[in-house]
Protein backbone atom coordinates (compact mmCIF):
# COMPACT_ATOMS: atom_id res chain seq x y z
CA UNK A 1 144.75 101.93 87.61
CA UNK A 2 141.99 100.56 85.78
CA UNK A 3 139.54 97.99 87.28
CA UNK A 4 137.70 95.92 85.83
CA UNK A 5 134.21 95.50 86.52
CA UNK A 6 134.22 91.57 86.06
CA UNK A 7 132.81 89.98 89.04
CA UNK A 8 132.00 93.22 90.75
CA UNK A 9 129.15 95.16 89.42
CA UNK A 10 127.37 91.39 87.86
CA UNK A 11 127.31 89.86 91.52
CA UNK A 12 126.09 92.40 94.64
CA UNK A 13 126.64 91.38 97.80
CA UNK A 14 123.15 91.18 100.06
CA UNK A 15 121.89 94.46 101.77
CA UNK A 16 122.07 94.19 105.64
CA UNK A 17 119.15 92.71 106.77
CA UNK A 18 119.59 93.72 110.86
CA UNK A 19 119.45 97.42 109.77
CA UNK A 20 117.35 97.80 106.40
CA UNK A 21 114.66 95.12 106.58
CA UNK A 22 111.57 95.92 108.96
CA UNK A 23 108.77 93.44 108.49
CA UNK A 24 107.51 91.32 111.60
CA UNK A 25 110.09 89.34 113.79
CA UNK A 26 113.49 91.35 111.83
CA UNK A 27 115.56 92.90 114.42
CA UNK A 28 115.01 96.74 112.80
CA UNK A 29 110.97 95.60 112.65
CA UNK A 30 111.00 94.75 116.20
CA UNK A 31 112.75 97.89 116.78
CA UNK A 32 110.60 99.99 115.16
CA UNK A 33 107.79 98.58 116.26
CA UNK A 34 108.42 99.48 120.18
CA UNK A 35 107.92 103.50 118.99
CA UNK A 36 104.30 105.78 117.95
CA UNK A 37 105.21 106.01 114.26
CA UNK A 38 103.20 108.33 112.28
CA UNK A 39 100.90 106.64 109.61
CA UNK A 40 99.36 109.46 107.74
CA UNK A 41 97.94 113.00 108.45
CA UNK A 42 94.75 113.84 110.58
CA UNK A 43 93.33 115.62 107.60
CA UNK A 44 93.57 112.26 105.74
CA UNK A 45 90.68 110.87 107.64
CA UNK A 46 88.39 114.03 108.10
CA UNK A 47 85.47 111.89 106.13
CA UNK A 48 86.73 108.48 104.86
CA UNK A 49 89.27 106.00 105.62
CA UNK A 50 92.48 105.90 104.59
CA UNK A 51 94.34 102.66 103.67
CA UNK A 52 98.01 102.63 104.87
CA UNK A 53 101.51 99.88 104.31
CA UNK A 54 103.35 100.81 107.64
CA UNK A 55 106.11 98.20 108.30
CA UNK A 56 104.79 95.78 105.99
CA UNK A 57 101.49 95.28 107.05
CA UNK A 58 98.60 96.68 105.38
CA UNK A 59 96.36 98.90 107.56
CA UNK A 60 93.49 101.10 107.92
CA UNK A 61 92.90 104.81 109.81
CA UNK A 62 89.81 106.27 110.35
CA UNK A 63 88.12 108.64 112.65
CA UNK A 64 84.60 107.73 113.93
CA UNK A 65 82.20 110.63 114.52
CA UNK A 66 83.06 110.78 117.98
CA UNK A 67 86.09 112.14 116.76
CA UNK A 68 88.25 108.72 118.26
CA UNK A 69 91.10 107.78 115.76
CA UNK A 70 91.60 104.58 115.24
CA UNK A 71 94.09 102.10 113.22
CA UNK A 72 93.11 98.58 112.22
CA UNK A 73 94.15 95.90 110.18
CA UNK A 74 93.13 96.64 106.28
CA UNK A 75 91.08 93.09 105.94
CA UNK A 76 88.02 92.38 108.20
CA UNK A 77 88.24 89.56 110.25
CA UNK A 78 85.07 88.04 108.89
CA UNK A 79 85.90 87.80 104.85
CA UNK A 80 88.99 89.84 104.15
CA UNK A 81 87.49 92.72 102.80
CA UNK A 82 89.31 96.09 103.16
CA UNK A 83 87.92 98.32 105.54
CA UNK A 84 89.15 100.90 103.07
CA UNK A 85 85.62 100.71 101.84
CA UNK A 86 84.20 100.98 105.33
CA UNK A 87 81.09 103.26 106.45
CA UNK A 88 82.44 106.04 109.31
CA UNK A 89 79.93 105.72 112.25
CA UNK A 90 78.97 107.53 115.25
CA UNK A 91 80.91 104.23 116.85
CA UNK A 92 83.08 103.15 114.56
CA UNK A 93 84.02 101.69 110.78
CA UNK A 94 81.39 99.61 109.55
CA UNK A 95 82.49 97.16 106.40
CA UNK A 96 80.93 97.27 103.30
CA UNK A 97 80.63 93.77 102.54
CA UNK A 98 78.04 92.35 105.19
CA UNK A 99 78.17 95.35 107.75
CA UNK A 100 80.13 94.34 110.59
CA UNK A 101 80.72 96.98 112.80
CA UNK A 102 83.98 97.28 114.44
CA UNK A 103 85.17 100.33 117.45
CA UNK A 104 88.04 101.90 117.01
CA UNK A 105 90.20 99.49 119.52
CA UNK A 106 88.63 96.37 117.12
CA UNK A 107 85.73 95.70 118.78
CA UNK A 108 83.17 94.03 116.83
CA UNK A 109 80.01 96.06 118.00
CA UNK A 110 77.37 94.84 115.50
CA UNK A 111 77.21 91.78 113.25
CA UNK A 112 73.67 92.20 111.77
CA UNK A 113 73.18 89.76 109.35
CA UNK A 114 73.82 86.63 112.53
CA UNK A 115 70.23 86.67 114.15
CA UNK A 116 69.80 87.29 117.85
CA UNK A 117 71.45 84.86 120.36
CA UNK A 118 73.98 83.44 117.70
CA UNK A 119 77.01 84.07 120.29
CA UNK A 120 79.17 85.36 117.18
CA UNK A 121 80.12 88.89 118.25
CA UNK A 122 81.48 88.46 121.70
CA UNK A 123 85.14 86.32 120.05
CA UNK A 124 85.02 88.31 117.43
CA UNK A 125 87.63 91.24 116.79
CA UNK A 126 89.38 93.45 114.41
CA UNK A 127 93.02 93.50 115.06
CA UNK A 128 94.65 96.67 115.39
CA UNK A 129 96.65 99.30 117.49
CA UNK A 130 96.11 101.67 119.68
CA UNK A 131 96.37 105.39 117.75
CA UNK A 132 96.46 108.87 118.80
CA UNK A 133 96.40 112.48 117.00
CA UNK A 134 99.18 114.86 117.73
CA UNK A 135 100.08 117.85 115.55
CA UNK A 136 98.08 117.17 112.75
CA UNK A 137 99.65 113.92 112.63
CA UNK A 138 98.09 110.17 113.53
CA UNK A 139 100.40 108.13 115.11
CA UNK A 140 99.98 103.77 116.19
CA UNK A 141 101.98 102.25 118.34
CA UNK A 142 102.67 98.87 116.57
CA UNK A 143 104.45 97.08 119.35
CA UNK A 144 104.11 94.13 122.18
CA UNK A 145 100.69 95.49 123.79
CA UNK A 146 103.01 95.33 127.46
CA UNK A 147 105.71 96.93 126.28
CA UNK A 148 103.92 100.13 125.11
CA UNK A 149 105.97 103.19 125.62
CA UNK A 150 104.53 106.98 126.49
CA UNK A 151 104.20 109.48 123.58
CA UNK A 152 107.40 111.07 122.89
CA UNK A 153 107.79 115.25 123.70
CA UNK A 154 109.57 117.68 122.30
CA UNK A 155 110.29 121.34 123.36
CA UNK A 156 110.92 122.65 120.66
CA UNK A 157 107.06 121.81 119.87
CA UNK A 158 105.71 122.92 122.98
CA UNK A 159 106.72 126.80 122.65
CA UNK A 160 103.99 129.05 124.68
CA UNK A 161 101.49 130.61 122.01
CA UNK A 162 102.42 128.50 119.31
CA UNK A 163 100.75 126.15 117.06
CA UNK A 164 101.30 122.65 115.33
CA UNK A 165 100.65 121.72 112.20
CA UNK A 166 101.87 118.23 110.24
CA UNK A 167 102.38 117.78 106.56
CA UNK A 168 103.70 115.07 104.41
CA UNK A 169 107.98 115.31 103.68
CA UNK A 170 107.51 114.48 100.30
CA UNK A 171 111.27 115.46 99.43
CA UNK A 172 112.16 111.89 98.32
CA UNK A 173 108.70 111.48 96.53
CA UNK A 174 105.16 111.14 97.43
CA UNK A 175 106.39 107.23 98.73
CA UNK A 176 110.22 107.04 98.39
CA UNK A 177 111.47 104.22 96.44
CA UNK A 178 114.01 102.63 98.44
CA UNK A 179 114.71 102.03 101.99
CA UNK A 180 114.22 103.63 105.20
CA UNK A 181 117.85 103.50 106.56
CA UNK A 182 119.81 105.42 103.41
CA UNK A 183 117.53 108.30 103.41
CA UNK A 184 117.38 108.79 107.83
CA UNK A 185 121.31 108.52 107.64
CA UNK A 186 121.22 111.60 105.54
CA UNK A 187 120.60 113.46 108.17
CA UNK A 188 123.82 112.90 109.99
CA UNK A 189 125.73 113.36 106.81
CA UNK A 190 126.15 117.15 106.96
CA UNK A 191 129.29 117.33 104.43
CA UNK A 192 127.20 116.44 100.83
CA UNK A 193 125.41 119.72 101.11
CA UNK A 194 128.95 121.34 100.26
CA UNK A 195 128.15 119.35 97.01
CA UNK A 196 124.59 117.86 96.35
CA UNK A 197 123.11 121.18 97.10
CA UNK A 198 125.25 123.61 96.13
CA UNK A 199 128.65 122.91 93.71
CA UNK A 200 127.75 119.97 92.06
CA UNK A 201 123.73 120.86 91.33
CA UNK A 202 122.29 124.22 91.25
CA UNK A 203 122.33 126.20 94.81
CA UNK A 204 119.46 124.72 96.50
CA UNK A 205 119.85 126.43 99.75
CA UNK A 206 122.08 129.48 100.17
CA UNK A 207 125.83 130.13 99.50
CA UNK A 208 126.88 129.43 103.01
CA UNK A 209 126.53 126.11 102.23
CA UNK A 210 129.21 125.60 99.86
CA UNK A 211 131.96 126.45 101.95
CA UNK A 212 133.70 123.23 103.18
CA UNK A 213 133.09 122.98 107.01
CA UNK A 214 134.51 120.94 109.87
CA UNK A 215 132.74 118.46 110.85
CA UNK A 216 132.29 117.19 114.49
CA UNK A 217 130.16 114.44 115.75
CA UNK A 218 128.54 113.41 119.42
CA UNK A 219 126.29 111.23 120.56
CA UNK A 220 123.66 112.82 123.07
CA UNK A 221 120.97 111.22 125.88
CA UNK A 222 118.62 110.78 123.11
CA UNK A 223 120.58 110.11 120.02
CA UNK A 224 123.16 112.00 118.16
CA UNK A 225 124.22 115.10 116.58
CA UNK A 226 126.35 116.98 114.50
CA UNK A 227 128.44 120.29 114.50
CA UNK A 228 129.02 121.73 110.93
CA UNK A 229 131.46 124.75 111.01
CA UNK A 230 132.38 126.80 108.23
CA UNK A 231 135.03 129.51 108.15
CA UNK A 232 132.81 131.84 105.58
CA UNK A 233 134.25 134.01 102.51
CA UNK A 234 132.44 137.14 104.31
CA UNK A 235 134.87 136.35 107.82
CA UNK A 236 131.76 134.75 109.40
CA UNK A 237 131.29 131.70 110.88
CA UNK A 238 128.26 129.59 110.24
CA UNK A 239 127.92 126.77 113.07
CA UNK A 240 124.86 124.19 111.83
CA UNK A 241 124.04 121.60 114.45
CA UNK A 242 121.59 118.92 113.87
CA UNK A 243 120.22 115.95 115.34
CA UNK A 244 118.92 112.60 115.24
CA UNK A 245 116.89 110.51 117.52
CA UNK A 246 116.91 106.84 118.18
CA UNK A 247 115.43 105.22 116.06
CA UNK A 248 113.99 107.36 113.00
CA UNK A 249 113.07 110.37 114.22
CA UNK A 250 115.38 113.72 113.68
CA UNK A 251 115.25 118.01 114.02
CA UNK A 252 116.77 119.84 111.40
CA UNK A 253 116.99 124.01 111.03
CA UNK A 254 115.58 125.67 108.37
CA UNK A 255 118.01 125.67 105.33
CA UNK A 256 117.66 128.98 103.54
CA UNK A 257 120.38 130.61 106.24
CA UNK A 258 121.21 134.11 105.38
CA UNK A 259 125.14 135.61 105.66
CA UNK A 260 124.08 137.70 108.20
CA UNK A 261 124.62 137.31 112.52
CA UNK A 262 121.91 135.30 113.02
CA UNK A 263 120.63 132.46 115.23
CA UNK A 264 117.90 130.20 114.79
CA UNK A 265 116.34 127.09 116.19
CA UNK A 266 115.08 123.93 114.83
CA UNK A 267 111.34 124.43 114.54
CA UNK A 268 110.24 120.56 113.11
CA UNK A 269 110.76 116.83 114.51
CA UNK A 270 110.36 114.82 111.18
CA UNK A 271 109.87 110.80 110.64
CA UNK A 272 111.31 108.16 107.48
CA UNK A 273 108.69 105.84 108.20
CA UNK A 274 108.89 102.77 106.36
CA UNK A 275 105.94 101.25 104.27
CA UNK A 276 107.87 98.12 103.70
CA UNK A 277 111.98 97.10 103.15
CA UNK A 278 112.22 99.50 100.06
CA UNK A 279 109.96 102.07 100.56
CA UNK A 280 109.58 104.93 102.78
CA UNK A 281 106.70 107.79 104.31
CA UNK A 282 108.04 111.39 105.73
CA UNK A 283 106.03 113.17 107.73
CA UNK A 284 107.06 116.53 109.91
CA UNK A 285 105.57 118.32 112.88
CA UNK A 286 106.34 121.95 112.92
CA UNK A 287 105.83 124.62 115.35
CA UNK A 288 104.75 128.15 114.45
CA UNK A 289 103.87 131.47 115.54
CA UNK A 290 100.17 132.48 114.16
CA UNK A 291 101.64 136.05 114.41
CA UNK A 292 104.19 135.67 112.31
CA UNK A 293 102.75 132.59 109.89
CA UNK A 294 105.32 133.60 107.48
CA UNK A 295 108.33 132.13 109.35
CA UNK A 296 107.76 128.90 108.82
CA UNK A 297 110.51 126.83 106.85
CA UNK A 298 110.73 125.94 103.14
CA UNK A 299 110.38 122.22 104.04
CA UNK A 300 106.52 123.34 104.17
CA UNK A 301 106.46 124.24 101.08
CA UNK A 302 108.71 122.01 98.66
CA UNK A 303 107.37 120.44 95.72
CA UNK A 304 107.45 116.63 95.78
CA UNK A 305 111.00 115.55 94.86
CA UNK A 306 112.89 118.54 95.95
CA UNK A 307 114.09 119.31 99.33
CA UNK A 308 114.24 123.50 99.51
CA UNK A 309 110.86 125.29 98.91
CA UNK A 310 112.97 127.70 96.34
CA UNK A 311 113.22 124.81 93.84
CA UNK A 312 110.83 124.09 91.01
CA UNK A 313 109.63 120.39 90.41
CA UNK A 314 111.43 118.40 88.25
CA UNK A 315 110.31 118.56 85.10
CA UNK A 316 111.66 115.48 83.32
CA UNK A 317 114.34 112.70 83.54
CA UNK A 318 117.19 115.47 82.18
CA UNK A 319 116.47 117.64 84.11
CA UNK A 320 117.18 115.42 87.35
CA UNK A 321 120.06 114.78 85.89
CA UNK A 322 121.59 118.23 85.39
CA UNK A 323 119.89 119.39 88.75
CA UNK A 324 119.97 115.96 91.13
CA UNK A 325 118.23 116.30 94.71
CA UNK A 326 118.24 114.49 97.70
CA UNK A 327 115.43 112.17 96.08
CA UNK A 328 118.31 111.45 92.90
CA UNK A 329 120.89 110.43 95.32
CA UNK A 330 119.11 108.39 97.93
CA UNK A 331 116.91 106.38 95.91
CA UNK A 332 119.70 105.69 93.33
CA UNK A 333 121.68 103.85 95.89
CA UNK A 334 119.50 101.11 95.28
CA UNK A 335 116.12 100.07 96.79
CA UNK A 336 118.50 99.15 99.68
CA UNK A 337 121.69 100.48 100.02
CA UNK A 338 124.19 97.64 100.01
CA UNK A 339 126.75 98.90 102.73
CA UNK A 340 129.12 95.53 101.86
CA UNK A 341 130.29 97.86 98.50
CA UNK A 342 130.89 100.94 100.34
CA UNK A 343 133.89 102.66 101.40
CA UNK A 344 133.43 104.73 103.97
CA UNK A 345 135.50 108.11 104.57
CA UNK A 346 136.69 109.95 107.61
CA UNK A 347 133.61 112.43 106.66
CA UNK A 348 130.98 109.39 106.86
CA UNK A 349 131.84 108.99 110.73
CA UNK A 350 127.48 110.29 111.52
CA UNK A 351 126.58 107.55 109.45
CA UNK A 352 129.04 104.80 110.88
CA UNK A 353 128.04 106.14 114.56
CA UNK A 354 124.19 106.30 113.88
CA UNK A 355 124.45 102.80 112.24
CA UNK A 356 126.38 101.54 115.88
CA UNK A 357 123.16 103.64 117.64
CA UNK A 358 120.56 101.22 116.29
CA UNK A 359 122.80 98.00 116.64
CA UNK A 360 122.78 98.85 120.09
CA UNK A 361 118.91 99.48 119.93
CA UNK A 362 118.73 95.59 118.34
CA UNK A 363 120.48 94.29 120.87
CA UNK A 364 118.40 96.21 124.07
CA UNK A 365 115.29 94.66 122.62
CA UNK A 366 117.10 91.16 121.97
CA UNK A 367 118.27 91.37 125.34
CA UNK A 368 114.28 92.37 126.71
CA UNK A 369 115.34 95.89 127.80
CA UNK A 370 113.70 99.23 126.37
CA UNK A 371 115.47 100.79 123.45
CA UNK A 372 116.92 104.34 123.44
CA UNK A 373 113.89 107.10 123.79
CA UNK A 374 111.36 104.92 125.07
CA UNK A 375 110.13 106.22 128.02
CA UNK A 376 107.81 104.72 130.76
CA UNK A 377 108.38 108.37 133.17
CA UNK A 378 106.14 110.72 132.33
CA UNK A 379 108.65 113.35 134.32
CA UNK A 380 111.50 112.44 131.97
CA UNK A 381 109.70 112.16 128.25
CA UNK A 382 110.48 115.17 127.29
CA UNK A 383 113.22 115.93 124.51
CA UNK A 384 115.02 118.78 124.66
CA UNK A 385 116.15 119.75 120.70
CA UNK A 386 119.49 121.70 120.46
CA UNK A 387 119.24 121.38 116.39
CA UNK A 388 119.98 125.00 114.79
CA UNK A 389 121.92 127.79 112.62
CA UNK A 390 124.21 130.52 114.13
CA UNK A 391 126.17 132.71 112.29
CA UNK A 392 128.56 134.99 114.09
C-alpha cells in the first residue's frame, strides 16, 4: 500500500526534550551534570588553553605550571574576554585583556591595574569546576558543588603493569553533528552490525559479523548489557557482550574478531559527551600492555568518520554513500532523533531499555536522590566491566 507523504514528512513531531536536550535546568542536563565528564585530552593543554562547549556552556582548560588542571568559565568575570587568550602561569591563567590573574579553582589572585588597598580582589572570582586528569583525559565535574560524586573506576583500566592512554573517538566526526542520545544508544543496538558494517556497506569489521545473531538483553548494577550470539558458517559460536553505563559512559571489545577460539576482554571505557543539544565529543580511555603496544584496538587508530581502523577516510559525498558508517547513519537521523516517528522492533529492545535507564536517572535526581553510578563509597566505586568477544 502506498502512503502518501502529505502531512507526514512536511510537519515533524518535536524531539524529546527529557532525553535529548542537556543545557542548564533540562532533566538530561541536570543529569549529566551530577557525573566527571571528560572535556578534552591532557595533551590539549600541555602549553596553552583550550576553549571547550561542554553541555552548553562555553568553557576553558588549562594547566598552570604547577602542573594543576583547571576548568573555568570561557569569559572573565571582569569584561568578558575569553580566557582562551589567557597567559599560563606558575599560579594560574592570567587574561589578556587587563591581566587578571585567576587559580585554577577561580580565584582571582592578582588584579594589577586596581592600585593597592582598592578591596577589588577579595569578591572577585572566576566561575568554574573542579577538574582532574585521569588517563590522558581531563575530566570537570559540572554539578551542585554538594552533590559532587567520587571519580568513577574501572577494572578493566586498572590491570597490574599496564598503562593508560586517552584519545579523541572521532568515529562520528571531529564534533558529531547531532545529538548525544542517538549515537550512545548505538551501543546497545548490537543487531545493525549484521548490516551497517558488513551486508549493506563494505565489511568494516570481520565476517563474523554478518551472521544474524540472537540477541539477549539485561540490565546490570551499573547499567546494562547485551549478549550477541551467532551460530557461525565455520560451526563456531561467536558470543559478543557489551555494555553501557548510566548515564553516557560504555565498554565495547575490539571489533576486528578473528574465526578462531578466542576470548578477549573489553580494553576501553569511552564517553558521547555533549557540546550542546545537537552536537556531540567522544573520548576513550584504553588500557595497554607496553610489552605488547601492538594489541591495542583499531578504535585507536580510525580515521575521523569511520569506526574500524581498517577503513580509509571518506573521500567524498559518493563515496559515503556507497560505503555509509556509523557517522552516515547517526547523524542522518536528524540533529535530534525524533523518537515520536519511530517504530520500534522486537530487535530495538537495548535502546527502549537504556531509554527507561535514564528516565529512571531523571526521576532519582527530581526526586533529590543520587542517580545510577554515582558513588559517595570509596569501597564500592569500582566497576567491574564484563564487555568482550568469545568464540568457541
Amino acid at each position: 500500500m502506498k502512503v502518501s507523504g502529505y502531512g507526514r514528512t512536511g510537519l515533524v513531531p518535536q524531539e524529546n526534550p527529557e532525553l535529548t536536550h542537556v543545557t542548564l535546568g533540562t532533566p538530561m542536563g541536570e543529569v549529566l551534570r551530577r557525573y566527571w565528564q571528560p572535556v578534552c585530552l591532557s595533551s590539549d593543554i600541555d602549553e596553552l588553553p583550550k576553549l571547550v562547549r561542554i553541555l552548553g556552556e562555553e568553557l576553558v582548560a588549562f594547566r598552570d605550571k604547577r602542573g594543576r588542571a583547571g576548568v573555568l568559565d570561557a569569559h572573565c568575570a571582569h569584561r568578558g574576554t575569553s580566557l582562551e587568550y589567557g597567559r599560563i602561569e606558575e599560579n594560574g591563567i592570567r587574561c589578556c585583556y587587563h591581566g587578571w590573574l585567576y587559580a585554577v579553582d577561580g580565584a582571582c589572585l592578582e588584579q594589577p591595574g586596581e592600585p593597592p588597598g582598592s578591596g577589588q580582589k577579595n569578591p572577585v572570582a572566576q566561575p568554574g569546576y573542579p577538574a582532574r586528569e585521569y588517563g590522558g583525559l581531563v575530566f570537570a565535574y559540572m554539578g551542585p558543588a554538594d552533590k559532587q560524586p567520587l571519580f568513577p573506576r574501572f577494572d578493566i583500566l586498572e590491570r597490574e603493569g599496564w598503562q593508560l592512554f586517552g584519545y579523541r573517538n572521532m568515529s562520528r566526526g571531529a564534533v558529531a553533528d547531532c545529538n548525544w542520545l542517538q549515537i550512545q544508544e548505538n551501543a546497545m543496538d548490537p543487531i545493525h552490525t549484521a548490516f551497517l558494517h558488513s551486508t549493506i556497506s563494505s565489511r568494516h569489521f570481520t565476517d563474523i559479523y554478518a551472521t544474524l545473531p540472537q540477541l539477549d538483553f539485561k540490565e546490570t548494577a551499573y547499567g546494562m548489557k547485551y549478549i550477541r550470539t551467532a551460530k557461525l558458517p565455520s560451526g563456531r559460536t561467536f558470543v559478543r557482550v557489551q555494555e553501557a553505563f548510566a548515564p553516557n559512559m560504555r565498554s565495547i571489545a575490539d571489533n576486528l574478531t578473528p574465526d578462531r577460539p578466542h576470548s578477549e576482554r573489553s580494553t576501553l571505557i569511552g564517553w558521547w559527551v555533549p557540546v550542546d543539544n545537537t552536537h556531540t565529543l567522544g573520548f576513550h580511555i584504553e588500557a595497554y600492555d607496553p610489552n605488547d603496544k601492538e594489541k591495542v584496538t583499531t578504535f585507536s587508530r580510525a580515521k575521523e568518520g569511520r569506526t574500524a581502523g581498517t577503513q580509509e577516510k571518506h573521500r567524498d559525498y559518493a563515496d559515503t554513500q556507497r560505503n555509509p558508517d556509523d557517522k552516515e547513519a547517526q547523524v542522518s537521523q536528524r540533529p535530534i532523533a525524533i523518537h515520536a516517528l519511530e517504530r520500534l522492533a522486537t530487535t530495538d529492545r537495548g535502546v527502549v531499555m537504556f531509554r527507561r535507564m535514564l528516565r529512571r536517572a531523571v526521576e532519582d535526581v527530581r526526586a533529590g536522590r543520587d542517580p545510577q553510578n554515582v558513588f559517595r563509597d570509596q569501597d564500592k566505586c569500582l566497576i567491574n566491566v564484563v564487555s568482550g568477544n568469545t568464540v568457541t
